[in-house]
N, C-alpha and C. Protein backbone atom coordinates (compact mmCIF):
# COMPACT_ATOMS: atom_id res chain seq x y z
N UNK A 1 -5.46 -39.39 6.28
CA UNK A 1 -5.76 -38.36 7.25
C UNK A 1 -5.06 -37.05 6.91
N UNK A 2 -3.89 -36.93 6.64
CA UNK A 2 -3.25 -36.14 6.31
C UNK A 2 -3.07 -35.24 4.86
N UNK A 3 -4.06 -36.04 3.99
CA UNK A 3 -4.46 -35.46 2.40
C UNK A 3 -5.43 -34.64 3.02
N UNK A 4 -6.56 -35.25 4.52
CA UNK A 4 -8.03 -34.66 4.15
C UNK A 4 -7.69 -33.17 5.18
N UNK A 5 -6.58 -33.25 6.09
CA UNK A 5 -6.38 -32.20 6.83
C UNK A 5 -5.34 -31.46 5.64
N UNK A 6 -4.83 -31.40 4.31
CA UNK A 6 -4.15 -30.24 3.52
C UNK A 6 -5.49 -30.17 2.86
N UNK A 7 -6.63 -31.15 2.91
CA UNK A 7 -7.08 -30.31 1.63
C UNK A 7 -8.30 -29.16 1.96
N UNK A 8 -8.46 -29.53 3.58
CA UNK A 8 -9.14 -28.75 3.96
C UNK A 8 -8.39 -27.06 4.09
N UNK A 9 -6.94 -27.41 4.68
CA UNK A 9 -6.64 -26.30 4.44
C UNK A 9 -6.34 -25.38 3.12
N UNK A 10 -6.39 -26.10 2.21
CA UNK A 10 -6.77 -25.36 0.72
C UNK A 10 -7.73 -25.32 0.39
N UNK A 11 -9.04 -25.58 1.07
CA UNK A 11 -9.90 -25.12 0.79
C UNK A 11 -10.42 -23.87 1.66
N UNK A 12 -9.65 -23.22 2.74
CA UNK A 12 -9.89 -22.65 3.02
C UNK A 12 -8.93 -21.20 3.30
N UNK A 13 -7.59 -21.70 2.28
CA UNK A 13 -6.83 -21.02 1.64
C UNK A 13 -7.52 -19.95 0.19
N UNK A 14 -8.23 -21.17 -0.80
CA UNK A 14 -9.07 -20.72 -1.25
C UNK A 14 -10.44 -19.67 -1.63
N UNK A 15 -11.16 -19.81 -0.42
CA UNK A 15 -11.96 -19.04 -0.02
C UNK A 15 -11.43 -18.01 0.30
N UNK A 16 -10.81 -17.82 0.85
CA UNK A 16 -10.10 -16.32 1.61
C UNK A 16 -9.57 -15.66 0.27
N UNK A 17 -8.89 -16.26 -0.75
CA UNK A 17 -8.26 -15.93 -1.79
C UNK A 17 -9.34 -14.94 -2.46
N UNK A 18 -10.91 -15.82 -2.97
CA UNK A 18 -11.81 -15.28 -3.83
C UNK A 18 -12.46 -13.96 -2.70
N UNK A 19 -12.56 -14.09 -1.24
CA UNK A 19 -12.93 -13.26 -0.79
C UNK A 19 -12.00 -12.21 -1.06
N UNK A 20 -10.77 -11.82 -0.98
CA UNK A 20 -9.97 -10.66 -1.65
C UNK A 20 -10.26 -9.97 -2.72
N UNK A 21 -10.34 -11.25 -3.78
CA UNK A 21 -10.72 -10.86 -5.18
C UNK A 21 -12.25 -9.82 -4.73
N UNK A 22 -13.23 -10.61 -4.84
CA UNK A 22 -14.21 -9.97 -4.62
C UNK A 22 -14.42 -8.43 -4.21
N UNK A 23 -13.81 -8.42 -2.82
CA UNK A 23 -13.69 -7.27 -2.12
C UNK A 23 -12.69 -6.18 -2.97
N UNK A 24 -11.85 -6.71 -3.66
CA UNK A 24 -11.13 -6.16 -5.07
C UNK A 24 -12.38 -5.25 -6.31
N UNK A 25 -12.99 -6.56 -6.51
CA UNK A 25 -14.10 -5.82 -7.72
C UNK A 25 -15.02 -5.26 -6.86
N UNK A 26 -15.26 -5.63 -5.97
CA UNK A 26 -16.64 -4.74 -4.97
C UNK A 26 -15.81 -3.26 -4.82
N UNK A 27 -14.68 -2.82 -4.84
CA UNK A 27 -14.47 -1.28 -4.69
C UNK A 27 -15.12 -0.74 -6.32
N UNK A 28 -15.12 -1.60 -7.20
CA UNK A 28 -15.50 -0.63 -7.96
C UNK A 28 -17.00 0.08 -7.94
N UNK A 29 -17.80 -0.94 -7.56
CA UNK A 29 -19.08 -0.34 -6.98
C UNK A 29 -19.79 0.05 -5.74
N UNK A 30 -19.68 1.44 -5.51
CA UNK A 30 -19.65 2.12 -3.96
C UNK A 30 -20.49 1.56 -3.06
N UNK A 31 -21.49 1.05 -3.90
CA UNK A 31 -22.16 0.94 -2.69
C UNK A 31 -21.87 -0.93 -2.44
N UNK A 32 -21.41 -1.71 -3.04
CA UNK A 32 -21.28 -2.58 -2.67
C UNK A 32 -20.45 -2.66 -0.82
N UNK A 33 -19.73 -1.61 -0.60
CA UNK A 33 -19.06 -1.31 0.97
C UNK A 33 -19.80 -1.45 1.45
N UNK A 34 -21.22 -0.80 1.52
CA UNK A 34 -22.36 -0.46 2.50
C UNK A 34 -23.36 -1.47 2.50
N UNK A 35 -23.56 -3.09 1.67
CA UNK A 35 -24.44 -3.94 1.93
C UNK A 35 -23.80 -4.59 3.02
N UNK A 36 -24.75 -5.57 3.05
CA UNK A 36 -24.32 -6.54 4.12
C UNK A 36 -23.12 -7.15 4.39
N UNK A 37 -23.08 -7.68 2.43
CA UNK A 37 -21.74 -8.51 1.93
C UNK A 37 -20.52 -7.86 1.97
N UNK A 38 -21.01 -6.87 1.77
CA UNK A 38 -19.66 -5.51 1.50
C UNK A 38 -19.04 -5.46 3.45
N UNK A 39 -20.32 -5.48 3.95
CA UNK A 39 -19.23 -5.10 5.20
C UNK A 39 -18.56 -6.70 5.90
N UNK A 40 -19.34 -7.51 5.68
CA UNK A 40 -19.02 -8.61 6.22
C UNK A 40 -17.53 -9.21 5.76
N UNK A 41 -17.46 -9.19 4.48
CA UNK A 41 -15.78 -9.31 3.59
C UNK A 41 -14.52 -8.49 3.97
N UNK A 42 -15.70 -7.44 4.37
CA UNK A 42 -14.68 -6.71 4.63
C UNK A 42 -14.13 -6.39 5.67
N UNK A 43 -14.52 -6.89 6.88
CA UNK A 43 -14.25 -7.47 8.32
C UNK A 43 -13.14 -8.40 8.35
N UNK A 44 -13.62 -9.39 7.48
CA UNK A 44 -12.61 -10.21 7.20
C UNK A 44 -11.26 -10.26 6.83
N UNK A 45 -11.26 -9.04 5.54
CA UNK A 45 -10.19 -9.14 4.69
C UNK A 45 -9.41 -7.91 4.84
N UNK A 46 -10.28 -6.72 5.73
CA UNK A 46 -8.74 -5.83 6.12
C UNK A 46 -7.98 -5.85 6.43
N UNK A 47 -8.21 -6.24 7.74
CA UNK A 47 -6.63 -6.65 8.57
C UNK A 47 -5.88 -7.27 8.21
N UNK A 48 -5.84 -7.90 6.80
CA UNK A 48 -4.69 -8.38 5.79
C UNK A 48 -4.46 -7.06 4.64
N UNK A 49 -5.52 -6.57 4.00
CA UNK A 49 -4.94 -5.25 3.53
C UNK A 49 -4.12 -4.58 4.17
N UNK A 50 -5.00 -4.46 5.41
CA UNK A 50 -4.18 -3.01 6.24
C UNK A 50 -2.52 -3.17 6.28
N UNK A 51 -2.35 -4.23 6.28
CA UNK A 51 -0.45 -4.50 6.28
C UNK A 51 0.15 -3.77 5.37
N UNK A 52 -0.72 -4.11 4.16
CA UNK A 52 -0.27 -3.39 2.55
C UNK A 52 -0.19 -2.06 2.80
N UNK A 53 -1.38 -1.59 3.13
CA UNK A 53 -1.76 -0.41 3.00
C UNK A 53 -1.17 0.75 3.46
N UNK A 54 -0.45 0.16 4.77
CA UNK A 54 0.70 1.07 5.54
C UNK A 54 1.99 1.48 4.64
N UNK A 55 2.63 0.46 3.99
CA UNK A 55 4.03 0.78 2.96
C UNK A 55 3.02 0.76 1.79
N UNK A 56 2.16 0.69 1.18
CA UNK A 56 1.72 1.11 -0.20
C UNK A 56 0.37 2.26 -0.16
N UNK A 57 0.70 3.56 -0.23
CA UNK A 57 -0.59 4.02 -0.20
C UNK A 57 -1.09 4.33 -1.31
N UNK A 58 -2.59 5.06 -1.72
CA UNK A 58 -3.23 4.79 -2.75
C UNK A 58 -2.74 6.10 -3.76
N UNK A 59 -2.91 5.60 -4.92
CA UNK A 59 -2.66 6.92 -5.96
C UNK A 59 -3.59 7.72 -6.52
N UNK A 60 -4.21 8.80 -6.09
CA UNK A 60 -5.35 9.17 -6.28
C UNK A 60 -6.43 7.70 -5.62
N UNK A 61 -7.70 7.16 -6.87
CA UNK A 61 -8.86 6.57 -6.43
C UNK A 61 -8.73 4.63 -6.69
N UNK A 62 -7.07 5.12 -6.97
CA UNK A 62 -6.80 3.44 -6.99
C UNK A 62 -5.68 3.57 -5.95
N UNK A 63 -6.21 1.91 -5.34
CA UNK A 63 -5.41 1.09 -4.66
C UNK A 63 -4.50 0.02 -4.57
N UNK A 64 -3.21 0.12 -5.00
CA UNK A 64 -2.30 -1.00 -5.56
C UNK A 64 -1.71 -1.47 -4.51
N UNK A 65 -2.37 -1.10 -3.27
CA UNK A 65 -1.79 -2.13 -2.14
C UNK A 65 -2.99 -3.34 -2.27
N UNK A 66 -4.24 -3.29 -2.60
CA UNK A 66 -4.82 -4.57 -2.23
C UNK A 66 -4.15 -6.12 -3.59
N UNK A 67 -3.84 -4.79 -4.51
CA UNK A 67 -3.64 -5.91 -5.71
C UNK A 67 -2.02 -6.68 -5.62
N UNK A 68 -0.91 -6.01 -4.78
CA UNK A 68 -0.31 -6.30 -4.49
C UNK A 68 -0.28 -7.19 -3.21
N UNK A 69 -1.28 -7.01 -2.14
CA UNK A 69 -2.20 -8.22 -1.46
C UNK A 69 -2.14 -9.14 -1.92
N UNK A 70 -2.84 -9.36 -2.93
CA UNK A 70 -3.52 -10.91 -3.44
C UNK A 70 -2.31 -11.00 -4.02
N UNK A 71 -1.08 -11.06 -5.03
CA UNK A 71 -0.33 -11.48 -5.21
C UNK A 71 0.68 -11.89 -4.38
N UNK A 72 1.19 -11.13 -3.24
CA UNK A 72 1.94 -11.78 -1.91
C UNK A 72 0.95 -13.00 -1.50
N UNK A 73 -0.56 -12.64 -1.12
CA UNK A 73 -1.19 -14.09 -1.08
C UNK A 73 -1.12 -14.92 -1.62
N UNK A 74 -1.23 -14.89 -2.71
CA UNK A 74 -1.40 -16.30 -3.73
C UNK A 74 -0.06 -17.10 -4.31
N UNK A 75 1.22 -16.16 -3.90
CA UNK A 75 2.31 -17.01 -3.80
C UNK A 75 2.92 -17.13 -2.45
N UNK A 76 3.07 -16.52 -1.29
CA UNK A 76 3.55 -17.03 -0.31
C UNK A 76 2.56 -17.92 0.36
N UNK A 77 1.09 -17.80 0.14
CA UNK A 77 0.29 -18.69 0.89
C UNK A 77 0.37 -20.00 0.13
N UNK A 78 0.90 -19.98 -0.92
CA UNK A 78 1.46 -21.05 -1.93
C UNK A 78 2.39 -21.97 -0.97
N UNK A 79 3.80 -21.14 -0.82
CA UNK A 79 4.71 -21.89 -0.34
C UNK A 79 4.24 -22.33 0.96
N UNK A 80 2.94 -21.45 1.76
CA UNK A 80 2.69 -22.25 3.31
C UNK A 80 2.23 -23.33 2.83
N UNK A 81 1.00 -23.02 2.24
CA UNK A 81 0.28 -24.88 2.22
C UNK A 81 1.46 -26.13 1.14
N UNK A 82 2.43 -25.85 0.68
CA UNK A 82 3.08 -26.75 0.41
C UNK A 82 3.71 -26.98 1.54
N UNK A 83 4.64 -26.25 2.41
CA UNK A 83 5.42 -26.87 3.54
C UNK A 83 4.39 -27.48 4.80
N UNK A 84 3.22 -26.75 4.48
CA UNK A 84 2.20 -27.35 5.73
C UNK A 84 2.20 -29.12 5.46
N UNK A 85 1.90 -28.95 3.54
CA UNK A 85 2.04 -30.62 2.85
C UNK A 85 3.07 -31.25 3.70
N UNK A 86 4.18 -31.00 3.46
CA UNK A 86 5.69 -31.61 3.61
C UNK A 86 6.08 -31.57 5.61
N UNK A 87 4.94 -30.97 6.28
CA UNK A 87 5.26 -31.03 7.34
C UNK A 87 4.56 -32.38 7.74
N UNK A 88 2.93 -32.61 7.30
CA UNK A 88 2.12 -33.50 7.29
C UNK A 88 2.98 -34.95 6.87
N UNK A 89 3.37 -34.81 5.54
CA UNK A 89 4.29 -35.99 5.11
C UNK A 89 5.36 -36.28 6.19
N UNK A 90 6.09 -35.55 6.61
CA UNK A 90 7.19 -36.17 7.76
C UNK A 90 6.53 -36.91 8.69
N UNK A 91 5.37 -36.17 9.46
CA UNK A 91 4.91 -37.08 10.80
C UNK A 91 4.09 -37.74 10.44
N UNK A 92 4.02 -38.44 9.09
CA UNK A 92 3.80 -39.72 8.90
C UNK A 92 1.59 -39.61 8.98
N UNK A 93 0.93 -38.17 8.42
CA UNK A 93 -0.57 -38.23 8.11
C UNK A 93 -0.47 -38.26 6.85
């Protein structure tokens, strides 16, 4: 029970991850903002930029707060879903 409730949550650790990425390479093409996909990701995935975006602003037409994003993501969301593991393992799922 407790493998299928971490692995769901890495799989949906996951997803969120590639949605960043994405929304990462989608700035390079403008109009990708203005499709469907473009706005829908991006509903999603600001209000985790926007954190960045406040202490990192952009330099000229690049943005090194989103890329600094996905790296705070992909290692502290690291250490959650391991302790989420190790919380699961104590109460015995």
């Amino acid at each position: 029970m407790g493998t299928v409730i971490f692995q769901i949550g890495q799989y949906i650790y996951d997803i969120y991850y590639w949605l960043i990425l994405i929304f990462i390479f989608g700035s390079w093409f403008p109009q990708f903002h203005k499709s469907r996909i473009g706005i829908g990701i991006g509903k999603l995935v600001n209000p985790y930029l926007a954190i960045f975006r406040r202490f990192i602003p952009p330099f000229g037409v690049i943005d090194f707060s989103a890329y600094i994003a996905l790296i705070a993501y992909r290692y502290l969301g690291g250490f959650a879903l391991q302790g989420f593991h190790q919380v699961l393992k104590m109460i015995g799922l």
